[in-house]
C-alpha atoms as a PDB file:
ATOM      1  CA  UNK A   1      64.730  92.869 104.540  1.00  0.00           C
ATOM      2  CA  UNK A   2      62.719  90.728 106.901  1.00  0.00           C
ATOM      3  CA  UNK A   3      60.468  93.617 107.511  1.00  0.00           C
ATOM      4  CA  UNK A   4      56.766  93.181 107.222  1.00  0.00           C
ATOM      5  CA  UNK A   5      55.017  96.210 105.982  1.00  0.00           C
ATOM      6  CA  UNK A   6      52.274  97.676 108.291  1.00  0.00           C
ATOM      7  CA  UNK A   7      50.037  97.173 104.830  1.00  0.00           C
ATOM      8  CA  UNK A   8      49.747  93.632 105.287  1.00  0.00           C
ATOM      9  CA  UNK A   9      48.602  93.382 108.792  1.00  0.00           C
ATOM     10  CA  UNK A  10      46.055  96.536 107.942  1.00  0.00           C
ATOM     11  CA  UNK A  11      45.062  94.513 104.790  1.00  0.00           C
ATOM     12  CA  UNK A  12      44.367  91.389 107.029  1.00  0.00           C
ATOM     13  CA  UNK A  13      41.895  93.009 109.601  1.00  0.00           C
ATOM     14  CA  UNK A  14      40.115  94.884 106.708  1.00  0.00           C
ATOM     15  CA  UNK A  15      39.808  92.093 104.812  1.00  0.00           C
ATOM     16  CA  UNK A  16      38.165  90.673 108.127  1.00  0.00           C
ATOM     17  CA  UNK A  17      35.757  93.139 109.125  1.00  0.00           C
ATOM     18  CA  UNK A  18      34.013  93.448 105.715  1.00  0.00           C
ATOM     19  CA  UNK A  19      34.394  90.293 105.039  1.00  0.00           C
ATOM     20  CA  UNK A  20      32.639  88.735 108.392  1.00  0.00           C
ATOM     21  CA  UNK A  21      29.243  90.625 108.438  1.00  0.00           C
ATOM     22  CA  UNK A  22      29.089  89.177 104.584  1.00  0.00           C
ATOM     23  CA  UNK A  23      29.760  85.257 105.588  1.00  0.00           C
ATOM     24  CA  UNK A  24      26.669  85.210 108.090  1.00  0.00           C
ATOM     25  CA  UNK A  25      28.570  86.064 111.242  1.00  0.00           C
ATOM     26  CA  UNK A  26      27.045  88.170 113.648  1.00  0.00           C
ATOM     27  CA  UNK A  27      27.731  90.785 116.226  1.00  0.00           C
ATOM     28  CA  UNK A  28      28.966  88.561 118.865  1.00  0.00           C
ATOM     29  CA  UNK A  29      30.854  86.292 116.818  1.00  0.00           C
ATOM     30  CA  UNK A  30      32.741  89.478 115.123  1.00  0.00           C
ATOM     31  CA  UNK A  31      33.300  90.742 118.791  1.00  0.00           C
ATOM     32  CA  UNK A  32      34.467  87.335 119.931  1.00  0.00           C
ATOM     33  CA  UNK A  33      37.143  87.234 117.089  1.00  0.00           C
ATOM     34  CA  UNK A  34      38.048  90.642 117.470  1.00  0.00           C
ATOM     35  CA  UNK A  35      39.032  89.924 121.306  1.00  0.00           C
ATOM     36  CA  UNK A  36      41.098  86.769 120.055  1.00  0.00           C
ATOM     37  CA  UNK A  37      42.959  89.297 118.053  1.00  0.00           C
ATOM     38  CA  UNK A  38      43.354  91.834 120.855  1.00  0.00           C
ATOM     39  CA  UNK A  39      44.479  89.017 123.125  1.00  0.00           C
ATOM     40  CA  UNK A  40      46.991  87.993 120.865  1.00  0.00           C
ATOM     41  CA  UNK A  41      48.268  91.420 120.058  1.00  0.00           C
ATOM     42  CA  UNK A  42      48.459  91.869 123.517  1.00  0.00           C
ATOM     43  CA  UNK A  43      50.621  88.931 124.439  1.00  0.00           C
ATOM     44  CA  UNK A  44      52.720  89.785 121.309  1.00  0.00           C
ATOM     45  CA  UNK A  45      53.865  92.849 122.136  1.00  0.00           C
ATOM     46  CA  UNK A  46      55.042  91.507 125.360  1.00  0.00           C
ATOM     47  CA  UNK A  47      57.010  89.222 123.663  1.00  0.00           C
ATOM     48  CA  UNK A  48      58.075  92.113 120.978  1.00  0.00           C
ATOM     49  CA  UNK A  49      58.969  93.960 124.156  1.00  0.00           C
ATOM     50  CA  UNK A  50      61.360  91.027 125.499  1.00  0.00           C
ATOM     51  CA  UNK A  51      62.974  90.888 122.055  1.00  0.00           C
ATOM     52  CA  UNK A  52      61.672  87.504 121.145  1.00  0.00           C
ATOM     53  CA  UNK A  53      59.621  88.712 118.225  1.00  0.00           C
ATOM     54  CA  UNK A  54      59.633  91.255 115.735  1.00  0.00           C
ATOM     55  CA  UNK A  55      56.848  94.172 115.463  1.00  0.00           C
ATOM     56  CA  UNK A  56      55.782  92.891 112.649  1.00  0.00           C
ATOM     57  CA  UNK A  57      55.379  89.236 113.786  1.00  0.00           C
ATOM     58  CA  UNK A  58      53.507  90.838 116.013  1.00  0.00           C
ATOM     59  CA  UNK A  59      50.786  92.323 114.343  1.00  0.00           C
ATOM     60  CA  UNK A  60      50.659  89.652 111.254  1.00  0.00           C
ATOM     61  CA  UNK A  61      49.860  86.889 114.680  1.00  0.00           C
ATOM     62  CA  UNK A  62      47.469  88.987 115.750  1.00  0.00           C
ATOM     63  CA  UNK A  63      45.709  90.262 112.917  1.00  0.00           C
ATOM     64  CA  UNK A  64      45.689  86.031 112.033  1.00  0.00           C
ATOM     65  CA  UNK A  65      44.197  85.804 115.175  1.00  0.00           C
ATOM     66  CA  UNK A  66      41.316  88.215 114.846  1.00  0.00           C
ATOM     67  CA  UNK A  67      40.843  85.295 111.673  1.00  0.00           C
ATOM     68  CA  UNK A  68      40.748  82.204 113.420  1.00  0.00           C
ATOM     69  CA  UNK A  69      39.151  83.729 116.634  1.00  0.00           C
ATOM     70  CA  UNK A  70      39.224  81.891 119.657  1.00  0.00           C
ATOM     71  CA  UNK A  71      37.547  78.648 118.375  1.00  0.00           C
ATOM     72  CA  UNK A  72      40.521  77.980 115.837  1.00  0.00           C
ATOM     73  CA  UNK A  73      43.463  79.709 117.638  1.00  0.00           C
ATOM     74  CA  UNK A  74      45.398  77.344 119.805  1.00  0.00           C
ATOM     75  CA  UNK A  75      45.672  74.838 117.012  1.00  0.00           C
ATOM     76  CA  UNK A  76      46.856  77.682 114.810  1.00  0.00           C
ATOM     77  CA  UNK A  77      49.482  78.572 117.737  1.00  0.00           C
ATOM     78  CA  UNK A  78      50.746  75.180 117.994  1.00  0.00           C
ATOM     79  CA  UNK A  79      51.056  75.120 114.475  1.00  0.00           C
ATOM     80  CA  UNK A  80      52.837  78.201 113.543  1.00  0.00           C
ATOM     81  CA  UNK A  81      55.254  77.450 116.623  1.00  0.00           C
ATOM     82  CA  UNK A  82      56.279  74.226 115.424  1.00  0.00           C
ATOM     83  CA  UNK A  83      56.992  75.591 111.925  1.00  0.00           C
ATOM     84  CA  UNK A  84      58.787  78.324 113.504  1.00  0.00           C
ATOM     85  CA  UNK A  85      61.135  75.606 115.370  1.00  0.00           C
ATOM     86  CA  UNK A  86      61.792  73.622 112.559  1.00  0.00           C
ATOM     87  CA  UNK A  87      62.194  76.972 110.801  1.00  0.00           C
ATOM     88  CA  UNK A  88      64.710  78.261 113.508  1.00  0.00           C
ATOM     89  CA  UNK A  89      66.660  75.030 113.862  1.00  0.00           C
ATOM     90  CA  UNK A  90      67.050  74.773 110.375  1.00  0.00           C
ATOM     91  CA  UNK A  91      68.192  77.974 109.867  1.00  0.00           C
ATOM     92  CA  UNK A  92      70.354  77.413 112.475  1.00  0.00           C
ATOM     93  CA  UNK A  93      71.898  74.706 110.824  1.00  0.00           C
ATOM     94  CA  UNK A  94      72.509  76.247 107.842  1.00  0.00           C
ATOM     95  CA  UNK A  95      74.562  79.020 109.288  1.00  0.00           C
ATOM     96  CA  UNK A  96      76.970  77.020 110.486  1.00  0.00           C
ATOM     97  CA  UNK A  97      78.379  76.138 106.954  1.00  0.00           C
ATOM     98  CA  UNK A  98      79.492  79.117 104.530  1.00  0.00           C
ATOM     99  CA  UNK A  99      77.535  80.226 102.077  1.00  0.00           C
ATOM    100  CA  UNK A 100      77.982  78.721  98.483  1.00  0.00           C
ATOM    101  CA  UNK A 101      79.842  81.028  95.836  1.00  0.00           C
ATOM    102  CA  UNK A 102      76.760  81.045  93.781  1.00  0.00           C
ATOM    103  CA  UNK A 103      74.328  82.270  96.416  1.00  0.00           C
ATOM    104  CA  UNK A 104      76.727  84.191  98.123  1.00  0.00           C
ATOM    105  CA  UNK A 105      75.684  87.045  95.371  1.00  0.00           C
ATOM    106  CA  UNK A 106      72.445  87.447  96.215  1.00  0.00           C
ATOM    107  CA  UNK A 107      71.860  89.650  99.236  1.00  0.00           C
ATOM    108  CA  UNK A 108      68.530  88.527 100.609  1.00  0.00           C
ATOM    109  CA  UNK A 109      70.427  85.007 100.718  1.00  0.00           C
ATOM    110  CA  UNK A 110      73.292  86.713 102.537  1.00  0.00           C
ATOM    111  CA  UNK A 111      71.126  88.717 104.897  1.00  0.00           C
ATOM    112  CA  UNK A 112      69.601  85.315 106.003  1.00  0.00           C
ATOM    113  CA  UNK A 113      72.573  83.194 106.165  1.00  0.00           C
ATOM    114  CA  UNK A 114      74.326  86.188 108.710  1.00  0.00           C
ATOM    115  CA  UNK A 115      74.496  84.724 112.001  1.00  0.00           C
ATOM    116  CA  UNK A 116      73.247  88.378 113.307  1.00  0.00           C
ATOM    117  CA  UNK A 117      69.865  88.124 111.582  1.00  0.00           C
ATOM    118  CA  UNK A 118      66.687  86.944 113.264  1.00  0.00           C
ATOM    119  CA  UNK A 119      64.415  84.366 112.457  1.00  0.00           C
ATOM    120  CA  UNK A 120      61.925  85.198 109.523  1.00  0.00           C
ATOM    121  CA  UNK A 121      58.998  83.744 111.623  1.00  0.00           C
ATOM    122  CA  UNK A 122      56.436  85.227 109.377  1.00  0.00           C
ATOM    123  CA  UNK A 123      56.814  82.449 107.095  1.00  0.00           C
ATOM    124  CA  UNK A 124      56.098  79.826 110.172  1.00  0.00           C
ATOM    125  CA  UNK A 125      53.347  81.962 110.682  1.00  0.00           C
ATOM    126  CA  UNK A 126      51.731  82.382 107.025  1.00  0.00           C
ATOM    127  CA  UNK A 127      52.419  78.367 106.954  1.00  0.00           C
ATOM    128  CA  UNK A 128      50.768  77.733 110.256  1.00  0.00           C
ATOM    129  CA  UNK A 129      47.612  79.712 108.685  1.00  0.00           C
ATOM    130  CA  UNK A 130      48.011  77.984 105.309  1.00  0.00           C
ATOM    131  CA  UNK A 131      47.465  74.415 107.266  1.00  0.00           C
END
């Protein structure tokens, strides 16, 4: 459906903020990753707001964010955007040839291949994490 439940992102800055105090990191280093996070959210929801992004890109970027705080984040960024270019030019690609019989079956498949659908740039994002 290309939909990324709320769940995930809530699952991501919980997992964060019990997880941090437990690793050694202190007060200021929580608050410094939490404002990386808030940053980000904020500059995604602009971008949710222009339509570039879905809401749930949105809060998965952030809540990756509040993860890699500041120190980590712009190589994250860069990462996750090139994956999402070679994600979007791909896809891109691929729509301009129909569908195979075989695959044409499977509706997630279809969904993808419409030339109406969005980007799924929450996999260039879990992938820019991942690296």
């Amino acid at each position: 459906t290309m939909t990324i439940p709320n769940r995930i992102s809530l699952a991501l800055v919980a997992g964060f903020f019990v997880l941090a105090p437990l690793t050694g990191m202190g007060v200021h280093e929580i608050l410094n990753h939490a404002g990386a996070g808030a940053l980000v959210l904020v500059v995604a929801f602009g971008m949710f707001a222009m339509g570039w992004v879905g809401g749930g890109d949105a809060k998965v970027v952030a809540a990756a964010a509040l993860w890699f705080g500041f120190e980590h984040l712009l190589p994250y960024l860069v990462l996750a955007s090139l994956f999402g270019g070679a994600l979007t030019v791909l896809l891109l690609q691929l729509r301009q040839w129909p569908l195979p019989y075989p695959l044409a079956s499977q509706a997630w498949l279809s969904r993808l291949h419409d030339k109406q659908t969005g980007i799924p740039y929450g996999i260039a994002l879990a992938l820019g994490a991942l690296l």
